[in-house]
Protein backbone atom coordinates (compact mmCIF):
# COMPACT_ATOMS: atom_id res chain seq x y z
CA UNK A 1 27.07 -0.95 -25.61
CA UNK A 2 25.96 -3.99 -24.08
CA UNK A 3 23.29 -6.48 -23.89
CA UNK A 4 21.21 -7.68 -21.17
CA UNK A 5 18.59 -10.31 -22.58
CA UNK A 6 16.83 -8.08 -25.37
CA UNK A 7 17.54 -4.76 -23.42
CA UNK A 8 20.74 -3.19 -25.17
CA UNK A 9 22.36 -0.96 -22.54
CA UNK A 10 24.40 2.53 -23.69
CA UNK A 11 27.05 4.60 -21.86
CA UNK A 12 26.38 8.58 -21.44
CA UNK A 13 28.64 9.59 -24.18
CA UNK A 14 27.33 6.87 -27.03
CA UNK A 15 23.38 7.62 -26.11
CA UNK A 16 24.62 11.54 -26.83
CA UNK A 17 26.55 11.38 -29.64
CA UNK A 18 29.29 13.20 -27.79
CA UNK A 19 30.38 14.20 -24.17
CA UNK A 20 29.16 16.73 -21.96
CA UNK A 21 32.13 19.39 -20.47
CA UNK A 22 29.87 21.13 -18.29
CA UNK A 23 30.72 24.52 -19.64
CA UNK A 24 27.05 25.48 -19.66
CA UNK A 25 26.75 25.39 -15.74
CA UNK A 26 29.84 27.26 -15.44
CA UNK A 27 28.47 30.22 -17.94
CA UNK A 28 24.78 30.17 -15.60
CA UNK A 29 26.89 30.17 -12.14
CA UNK A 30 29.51 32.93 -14.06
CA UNK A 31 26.08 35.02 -15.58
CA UNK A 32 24.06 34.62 -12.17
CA UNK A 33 27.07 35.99 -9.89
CA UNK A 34 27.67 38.84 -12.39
CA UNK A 35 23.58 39.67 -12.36
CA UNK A 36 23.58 39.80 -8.32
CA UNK A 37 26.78 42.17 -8.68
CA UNK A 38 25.28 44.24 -10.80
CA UNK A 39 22.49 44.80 -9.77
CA UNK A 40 23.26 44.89 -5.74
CA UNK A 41 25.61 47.72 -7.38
CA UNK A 42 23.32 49.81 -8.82
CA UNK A 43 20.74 49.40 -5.49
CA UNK A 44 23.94 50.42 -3.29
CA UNK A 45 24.76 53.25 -5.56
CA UNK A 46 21.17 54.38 -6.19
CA UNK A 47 20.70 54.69 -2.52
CA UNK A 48 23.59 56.29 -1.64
CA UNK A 49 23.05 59.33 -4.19
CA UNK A 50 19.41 59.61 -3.35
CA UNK A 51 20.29 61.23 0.25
């Protein structure tokens, strides 16, 4: 922390109470590929068997 006049000025990690591994955009990029897999998979599939 540190002090400008009367402002007090925090770092990331001290105004959070802890630090930030960016896990959770790695599980919405990891669950957002699988959904467009999935479900391009069953469109593919359903198509194919309906002919």
């Amino acid at each position: 922390m540190r002090k400008e006049g009367e402002e007090a000025h925090f770092e990331t990690d001290e105004a959070r109470g802890a630090t930030s591994p960016n896990i959770v955009r790695w599980v919405l990029a990891i669950s957002l590929l699988a959904a467009i897999v999935l479900l391009s998979a069953i469109w593919i599939f359903g198509a194919y068997n309906t002919n």
